[in-house]
N, C-alpha and C. Protein backbone atom coordinates (compact mmCIF):
# COMPACT_ATOMS: atom_id res chain seq x y z
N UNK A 1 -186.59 39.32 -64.76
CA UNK A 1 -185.33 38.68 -64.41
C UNK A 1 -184.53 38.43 -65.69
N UNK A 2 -183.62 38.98 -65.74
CA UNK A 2 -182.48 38.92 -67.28
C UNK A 2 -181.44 37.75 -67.10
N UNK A 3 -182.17 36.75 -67.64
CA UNK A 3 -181.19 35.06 -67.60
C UNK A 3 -180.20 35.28 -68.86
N UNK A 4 -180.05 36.35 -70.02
CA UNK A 4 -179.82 35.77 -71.01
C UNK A 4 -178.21 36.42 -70.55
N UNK A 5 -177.16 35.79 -70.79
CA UNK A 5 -175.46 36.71 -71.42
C UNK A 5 -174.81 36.12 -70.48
N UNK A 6 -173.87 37.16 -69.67
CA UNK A 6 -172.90 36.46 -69.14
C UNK A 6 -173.19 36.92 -67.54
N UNK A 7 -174.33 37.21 -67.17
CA UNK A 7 -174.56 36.99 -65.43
C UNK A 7 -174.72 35.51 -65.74
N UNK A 8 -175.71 34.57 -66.05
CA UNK A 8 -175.81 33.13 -65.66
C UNK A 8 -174.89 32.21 -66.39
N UNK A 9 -173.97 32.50 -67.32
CA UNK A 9 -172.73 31.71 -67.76
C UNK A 9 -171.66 31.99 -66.13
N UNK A 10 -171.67 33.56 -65.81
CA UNK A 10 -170.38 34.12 -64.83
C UNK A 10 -171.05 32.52 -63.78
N UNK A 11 -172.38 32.88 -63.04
CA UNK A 11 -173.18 31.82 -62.20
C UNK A 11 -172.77 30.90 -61.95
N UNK A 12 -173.22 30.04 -63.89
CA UNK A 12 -172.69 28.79 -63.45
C UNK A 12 -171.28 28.32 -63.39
N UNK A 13 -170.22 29.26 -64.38
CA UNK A 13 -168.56 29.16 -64.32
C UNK A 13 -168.18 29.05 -62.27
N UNK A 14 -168.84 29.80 -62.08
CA UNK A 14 -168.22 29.86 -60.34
C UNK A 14 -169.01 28.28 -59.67
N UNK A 15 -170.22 28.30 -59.89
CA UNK A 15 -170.73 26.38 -59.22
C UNK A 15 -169.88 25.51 -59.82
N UNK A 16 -169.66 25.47 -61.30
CA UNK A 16 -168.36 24.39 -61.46
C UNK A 16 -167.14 24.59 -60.90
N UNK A 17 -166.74 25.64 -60.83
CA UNK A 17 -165.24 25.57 -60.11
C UNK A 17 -165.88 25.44 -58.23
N UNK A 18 -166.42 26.12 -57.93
CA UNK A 18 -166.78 25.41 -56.63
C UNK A 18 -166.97 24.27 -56.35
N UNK A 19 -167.30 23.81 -57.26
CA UNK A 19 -167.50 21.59 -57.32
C UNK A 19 -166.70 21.43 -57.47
N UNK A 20 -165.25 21.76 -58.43
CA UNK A 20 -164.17 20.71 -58.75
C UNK A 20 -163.61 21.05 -57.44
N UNK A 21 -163.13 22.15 -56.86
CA UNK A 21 -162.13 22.67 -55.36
C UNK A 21 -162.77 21.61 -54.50
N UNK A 22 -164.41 21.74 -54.44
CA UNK A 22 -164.62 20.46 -53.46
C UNK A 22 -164.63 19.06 -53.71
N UNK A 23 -164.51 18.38 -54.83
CA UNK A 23 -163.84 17.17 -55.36
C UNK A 23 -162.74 17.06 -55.12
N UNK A 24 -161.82 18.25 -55.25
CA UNK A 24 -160.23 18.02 -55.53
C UNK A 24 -159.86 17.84 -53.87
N UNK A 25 -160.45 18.72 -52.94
CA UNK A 25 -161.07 18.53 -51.32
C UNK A 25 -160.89 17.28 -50.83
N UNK A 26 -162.12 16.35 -51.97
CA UNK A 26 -162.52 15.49 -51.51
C UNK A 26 -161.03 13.89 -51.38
N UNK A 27 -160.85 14.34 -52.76
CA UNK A 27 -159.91 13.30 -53.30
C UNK A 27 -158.56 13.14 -52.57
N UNK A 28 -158.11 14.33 -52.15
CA UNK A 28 -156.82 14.87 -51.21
C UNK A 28 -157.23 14.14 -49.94
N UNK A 29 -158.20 14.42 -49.26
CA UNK A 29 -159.02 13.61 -47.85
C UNK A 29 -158.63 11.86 -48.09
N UNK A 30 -159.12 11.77 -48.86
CA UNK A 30 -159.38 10.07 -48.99
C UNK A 30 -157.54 9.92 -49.87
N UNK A 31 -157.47 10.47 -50.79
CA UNK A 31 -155.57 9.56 -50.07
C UNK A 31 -154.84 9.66 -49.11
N UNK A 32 -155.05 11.03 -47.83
CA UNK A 32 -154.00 10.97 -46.76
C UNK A 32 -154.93 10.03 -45.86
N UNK A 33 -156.07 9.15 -45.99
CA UNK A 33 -156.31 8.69 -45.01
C UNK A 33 -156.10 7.24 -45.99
N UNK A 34 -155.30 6.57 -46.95
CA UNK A 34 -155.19 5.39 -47.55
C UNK A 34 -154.05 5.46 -46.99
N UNK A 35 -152.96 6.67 -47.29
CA UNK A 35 -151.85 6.76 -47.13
C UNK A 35 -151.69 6.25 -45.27
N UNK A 36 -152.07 6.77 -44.60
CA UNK A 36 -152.49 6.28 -43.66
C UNK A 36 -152.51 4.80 -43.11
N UNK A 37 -153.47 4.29 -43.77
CA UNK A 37 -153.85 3.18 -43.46
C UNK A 37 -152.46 2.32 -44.33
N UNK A 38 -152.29 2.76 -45.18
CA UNK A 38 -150.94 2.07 -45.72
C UNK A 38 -149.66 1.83 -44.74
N UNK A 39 -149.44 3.25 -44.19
CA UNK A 39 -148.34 3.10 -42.89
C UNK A 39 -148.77 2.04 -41.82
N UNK A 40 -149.88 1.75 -41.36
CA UNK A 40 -150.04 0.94 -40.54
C UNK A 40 -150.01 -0.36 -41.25
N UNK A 41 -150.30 -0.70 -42.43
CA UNK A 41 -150.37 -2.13 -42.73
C UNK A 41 -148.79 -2.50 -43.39
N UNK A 42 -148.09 -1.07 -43.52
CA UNK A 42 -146.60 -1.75 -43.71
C UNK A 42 -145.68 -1.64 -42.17
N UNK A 43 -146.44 -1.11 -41.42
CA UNK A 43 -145.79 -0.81 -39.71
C UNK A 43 -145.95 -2.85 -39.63
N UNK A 44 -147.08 -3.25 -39.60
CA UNK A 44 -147.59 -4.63 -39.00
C UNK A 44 -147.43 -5.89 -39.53
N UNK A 45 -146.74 -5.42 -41.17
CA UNK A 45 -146.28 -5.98 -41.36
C UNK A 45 -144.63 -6.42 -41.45
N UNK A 46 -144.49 -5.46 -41.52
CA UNK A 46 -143.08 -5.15 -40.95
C UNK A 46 -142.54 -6.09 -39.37
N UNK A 47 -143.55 -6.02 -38.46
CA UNK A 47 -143.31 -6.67 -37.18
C UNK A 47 -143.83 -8.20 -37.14
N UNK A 48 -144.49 -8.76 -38.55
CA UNK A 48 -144.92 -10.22 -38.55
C UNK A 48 -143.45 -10.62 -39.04
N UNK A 49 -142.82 -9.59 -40.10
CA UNK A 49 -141.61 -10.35 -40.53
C UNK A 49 -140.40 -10.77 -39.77
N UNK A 50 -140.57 -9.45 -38.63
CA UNK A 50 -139.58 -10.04 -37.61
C UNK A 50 -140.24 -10.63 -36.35
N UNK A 51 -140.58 -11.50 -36.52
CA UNK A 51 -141.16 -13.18 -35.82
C UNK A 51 -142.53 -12.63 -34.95
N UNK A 52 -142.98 -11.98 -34.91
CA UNK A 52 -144.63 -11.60 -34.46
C UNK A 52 -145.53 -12.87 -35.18
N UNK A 53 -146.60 -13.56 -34.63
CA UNK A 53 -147.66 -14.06 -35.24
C UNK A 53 -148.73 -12.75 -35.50
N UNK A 54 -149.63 -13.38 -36.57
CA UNK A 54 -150.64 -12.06 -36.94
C UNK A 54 -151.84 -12.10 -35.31
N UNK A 55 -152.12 -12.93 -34.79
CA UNK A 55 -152.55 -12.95 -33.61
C UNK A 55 -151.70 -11.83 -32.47
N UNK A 56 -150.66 -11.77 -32.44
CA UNK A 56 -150.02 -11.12 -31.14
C UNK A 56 -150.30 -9.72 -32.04
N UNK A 57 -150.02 -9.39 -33.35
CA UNK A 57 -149.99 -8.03 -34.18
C UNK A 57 -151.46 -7.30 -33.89
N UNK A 58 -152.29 -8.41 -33.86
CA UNK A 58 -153.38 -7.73 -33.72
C UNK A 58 -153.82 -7.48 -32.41
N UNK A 59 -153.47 -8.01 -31.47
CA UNK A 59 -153.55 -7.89 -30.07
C UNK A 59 -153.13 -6.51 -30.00
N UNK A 60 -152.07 -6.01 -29.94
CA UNK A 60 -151.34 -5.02 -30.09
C UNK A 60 -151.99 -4.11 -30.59
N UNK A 61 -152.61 -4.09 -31.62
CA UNK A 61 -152.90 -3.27 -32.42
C UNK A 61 -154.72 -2.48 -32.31
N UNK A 62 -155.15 -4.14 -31.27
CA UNK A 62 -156.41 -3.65 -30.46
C UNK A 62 -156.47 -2.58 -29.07
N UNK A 63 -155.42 -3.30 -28.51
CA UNK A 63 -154.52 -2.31 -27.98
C UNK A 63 -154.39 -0.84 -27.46
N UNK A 64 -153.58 -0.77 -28.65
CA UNK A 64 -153.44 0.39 -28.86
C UNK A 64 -154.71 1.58 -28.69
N UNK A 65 -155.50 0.73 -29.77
CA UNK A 65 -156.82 1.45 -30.14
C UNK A 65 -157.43 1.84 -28.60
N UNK A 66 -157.57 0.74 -28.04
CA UNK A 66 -158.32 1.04 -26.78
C UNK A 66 -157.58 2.10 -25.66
N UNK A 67 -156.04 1.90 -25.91
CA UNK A 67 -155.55 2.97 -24.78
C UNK A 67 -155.83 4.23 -25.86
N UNK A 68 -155.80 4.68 -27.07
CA UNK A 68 -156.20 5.78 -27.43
C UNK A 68 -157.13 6.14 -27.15
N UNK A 69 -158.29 5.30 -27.31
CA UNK A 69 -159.69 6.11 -27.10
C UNK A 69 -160.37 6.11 -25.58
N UNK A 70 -159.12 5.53 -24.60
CA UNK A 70 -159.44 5.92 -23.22
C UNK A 70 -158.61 7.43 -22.85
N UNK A 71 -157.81 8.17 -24.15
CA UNK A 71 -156.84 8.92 -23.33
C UNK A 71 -155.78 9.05 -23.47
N UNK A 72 -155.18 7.56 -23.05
CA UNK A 72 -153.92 6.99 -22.77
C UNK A 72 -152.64 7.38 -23.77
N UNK A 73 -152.83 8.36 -24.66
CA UNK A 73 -152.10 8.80 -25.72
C UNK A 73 -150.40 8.61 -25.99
N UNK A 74 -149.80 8.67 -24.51
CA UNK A 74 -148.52 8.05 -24.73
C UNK A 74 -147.83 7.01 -24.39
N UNK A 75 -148.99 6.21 -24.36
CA UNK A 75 -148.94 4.56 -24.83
C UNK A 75 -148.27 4.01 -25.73
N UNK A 76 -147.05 3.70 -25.90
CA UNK A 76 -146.41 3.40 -27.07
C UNK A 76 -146.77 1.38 -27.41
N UNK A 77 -146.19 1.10 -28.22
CA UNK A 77 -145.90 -0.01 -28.49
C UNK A 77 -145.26 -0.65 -29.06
C-alpha cells in the first residue's frame, strides 16, 4: 500500500474540505432557525406593546402551536 506523496495529502485535502462544507451546512442551519425564532420574539413582542398582557401572548401563541400540529394550518392569529 503506497501512503507516501500526494494520493494521502489529495485524501486528506478532500476530508477537510468535506468537514468545513458540512460546518459551513451546519452554521447556515442554526442561524435561519435563530433568525426564526427572532421573528417570533419581535412578532410578540411587538403585540405586548400594543396593549396584549404576556399571558394572553402566550395563550395565543400555544395556540397556534396546537392548531398547527393538529393540521389546522390556516389558522391565523
Amino acid at each position: 500500500m503506497d501512503l507516501t506523496g500526494s494520493k494521502v495529502e489529495w485524501q486528506v485535502d478532500l476530508l477537510l474540505r468535506a468537514r468545513e462544507v458540512e460546518r459551513s451546512e451546519y452554521i447556515d442551519g442554526v442561524a435561519s432557525m435563530d433568525e426564526e425564532c427572532l421573528g417570533g420574539i419581535r412578532r410578540v413582542g411587538s403585540e405586548e406593546a400594543h396593549g396584549l398582557n404576556y399571558k394572553n401572548v402566550m395563550l395565543r401563541m400555544s395556540q397556534q402551536v396546537q392548531s398547527s400540529a393538529s393540521g389546522n394550518w390556516h389558522k391565523e392569529w
